[in-house]
C-alpha atoms as a PDB file:
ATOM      1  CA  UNK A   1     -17.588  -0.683  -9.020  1.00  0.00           C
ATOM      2  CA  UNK A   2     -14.457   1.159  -8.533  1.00  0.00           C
ATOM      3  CA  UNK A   3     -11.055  -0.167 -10.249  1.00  0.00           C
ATOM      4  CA  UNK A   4      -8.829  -2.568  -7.574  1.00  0.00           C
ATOM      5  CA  UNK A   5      -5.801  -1.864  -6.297  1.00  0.00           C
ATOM      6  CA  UNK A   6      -2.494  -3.472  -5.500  1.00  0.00           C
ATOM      7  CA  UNK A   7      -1.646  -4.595  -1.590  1.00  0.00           C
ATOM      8  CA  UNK A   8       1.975  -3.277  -1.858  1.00  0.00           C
ATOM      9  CA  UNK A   9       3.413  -5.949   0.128  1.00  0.00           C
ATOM     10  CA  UNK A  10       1.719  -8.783  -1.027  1.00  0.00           C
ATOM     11  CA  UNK A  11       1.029  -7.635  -4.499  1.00  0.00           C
ATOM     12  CA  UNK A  12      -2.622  -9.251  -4.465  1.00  0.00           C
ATOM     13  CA  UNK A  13      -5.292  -7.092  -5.844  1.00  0.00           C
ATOM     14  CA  UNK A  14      -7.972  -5.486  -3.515  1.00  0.00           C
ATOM     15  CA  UNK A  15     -11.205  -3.735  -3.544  1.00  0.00           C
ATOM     16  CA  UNK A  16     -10.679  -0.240  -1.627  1.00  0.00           C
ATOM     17  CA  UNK A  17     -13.984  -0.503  -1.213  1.00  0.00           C
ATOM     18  CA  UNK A  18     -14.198  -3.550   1.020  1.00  0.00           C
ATOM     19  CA  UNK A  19     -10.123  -3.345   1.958  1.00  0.00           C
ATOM     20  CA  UNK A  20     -10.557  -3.836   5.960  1.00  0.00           C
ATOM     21  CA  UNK A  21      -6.776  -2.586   6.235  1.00  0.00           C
ATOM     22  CA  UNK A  22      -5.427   0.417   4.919  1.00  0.00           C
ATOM     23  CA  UNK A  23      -3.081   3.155   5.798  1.00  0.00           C
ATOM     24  CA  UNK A  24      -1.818   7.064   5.154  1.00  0.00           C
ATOM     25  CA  UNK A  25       1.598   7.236   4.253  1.00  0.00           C
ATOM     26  CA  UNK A  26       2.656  10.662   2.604  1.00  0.00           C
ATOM     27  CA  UNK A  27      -0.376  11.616   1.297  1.00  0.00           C
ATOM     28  CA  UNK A  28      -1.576   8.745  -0.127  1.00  0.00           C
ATOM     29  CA  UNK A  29      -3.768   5.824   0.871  1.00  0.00           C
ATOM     30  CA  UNK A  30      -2.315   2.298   0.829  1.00  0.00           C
ATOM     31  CA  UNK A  31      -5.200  -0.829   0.867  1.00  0.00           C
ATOM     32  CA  UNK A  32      -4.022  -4.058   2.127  1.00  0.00           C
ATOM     33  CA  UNK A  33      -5.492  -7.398   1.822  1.00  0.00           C
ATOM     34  CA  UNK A  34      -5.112  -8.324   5.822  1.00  0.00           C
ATOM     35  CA  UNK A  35      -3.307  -7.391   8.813  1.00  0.00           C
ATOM     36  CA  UNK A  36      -0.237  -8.706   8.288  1.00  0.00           C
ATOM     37  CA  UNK A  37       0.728  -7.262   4.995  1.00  0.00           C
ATOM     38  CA  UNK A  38      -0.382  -3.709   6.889  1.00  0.00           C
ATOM     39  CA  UNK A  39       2.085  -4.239   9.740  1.00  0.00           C
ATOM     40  CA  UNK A  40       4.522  -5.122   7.224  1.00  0.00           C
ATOM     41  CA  UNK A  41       4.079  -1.713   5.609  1.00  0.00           C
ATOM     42  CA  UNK A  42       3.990   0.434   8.666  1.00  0.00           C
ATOM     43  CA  UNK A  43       7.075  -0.979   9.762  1.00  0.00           C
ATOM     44  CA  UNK A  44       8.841  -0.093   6.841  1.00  0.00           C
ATOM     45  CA  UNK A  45       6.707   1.572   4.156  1.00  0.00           C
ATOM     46  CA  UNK A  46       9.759   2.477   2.002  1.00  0.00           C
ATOM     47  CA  UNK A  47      11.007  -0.844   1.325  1.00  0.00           C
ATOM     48  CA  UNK A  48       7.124  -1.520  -0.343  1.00  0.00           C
ATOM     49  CA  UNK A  49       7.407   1.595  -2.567  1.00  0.00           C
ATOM     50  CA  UNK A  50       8.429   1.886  -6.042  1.00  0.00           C
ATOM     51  CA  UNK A  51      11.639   2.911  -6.767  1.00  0.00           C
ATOM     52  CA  UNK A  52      10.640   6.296  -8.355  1.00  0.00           C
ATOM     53  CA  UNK A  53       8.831   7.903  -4.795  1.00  0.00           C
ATOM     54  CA  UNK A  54      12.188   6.809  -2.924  1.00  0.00           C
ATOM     55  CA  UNK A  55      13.964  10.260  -4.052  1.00  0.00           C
ATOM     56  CA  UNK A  56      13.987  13.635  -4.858  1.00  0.00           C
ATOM     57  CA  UNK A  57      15.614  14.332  -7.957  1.00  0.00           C
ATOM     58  CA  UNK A  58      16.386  12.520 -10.835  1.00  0.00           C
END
């Protein structure tokens, strides 16, 4: 059974496994728990990120 992951916008924890949404966003997949939380991501995947991937340097 592979380890769960963390729906970025919802925070609830999902299977990748069974995840029915999930999306490609700079090089890494993102699972979501339903459609809604995805279209919140796509339209505006940086506001769901952690702080640290926002910039460059540092």
């Amino acid at each position: 059974m592979a380890d769960k992951v963390r729906d970025p916008v919802c925070g609830m924890e999902v299977d990748p496994n069974t995840a029915t949404e999930a999306v490609e966003y700079k090089g890494k997949t993102y699972h979501f728990c339903g459609p809604s939380c995805k279209e919140a991501f796509e339209k505006d995947p940086e506001r769901y990120l952690p702080e640290e991937s926002h910039g460059c340097c540092g």
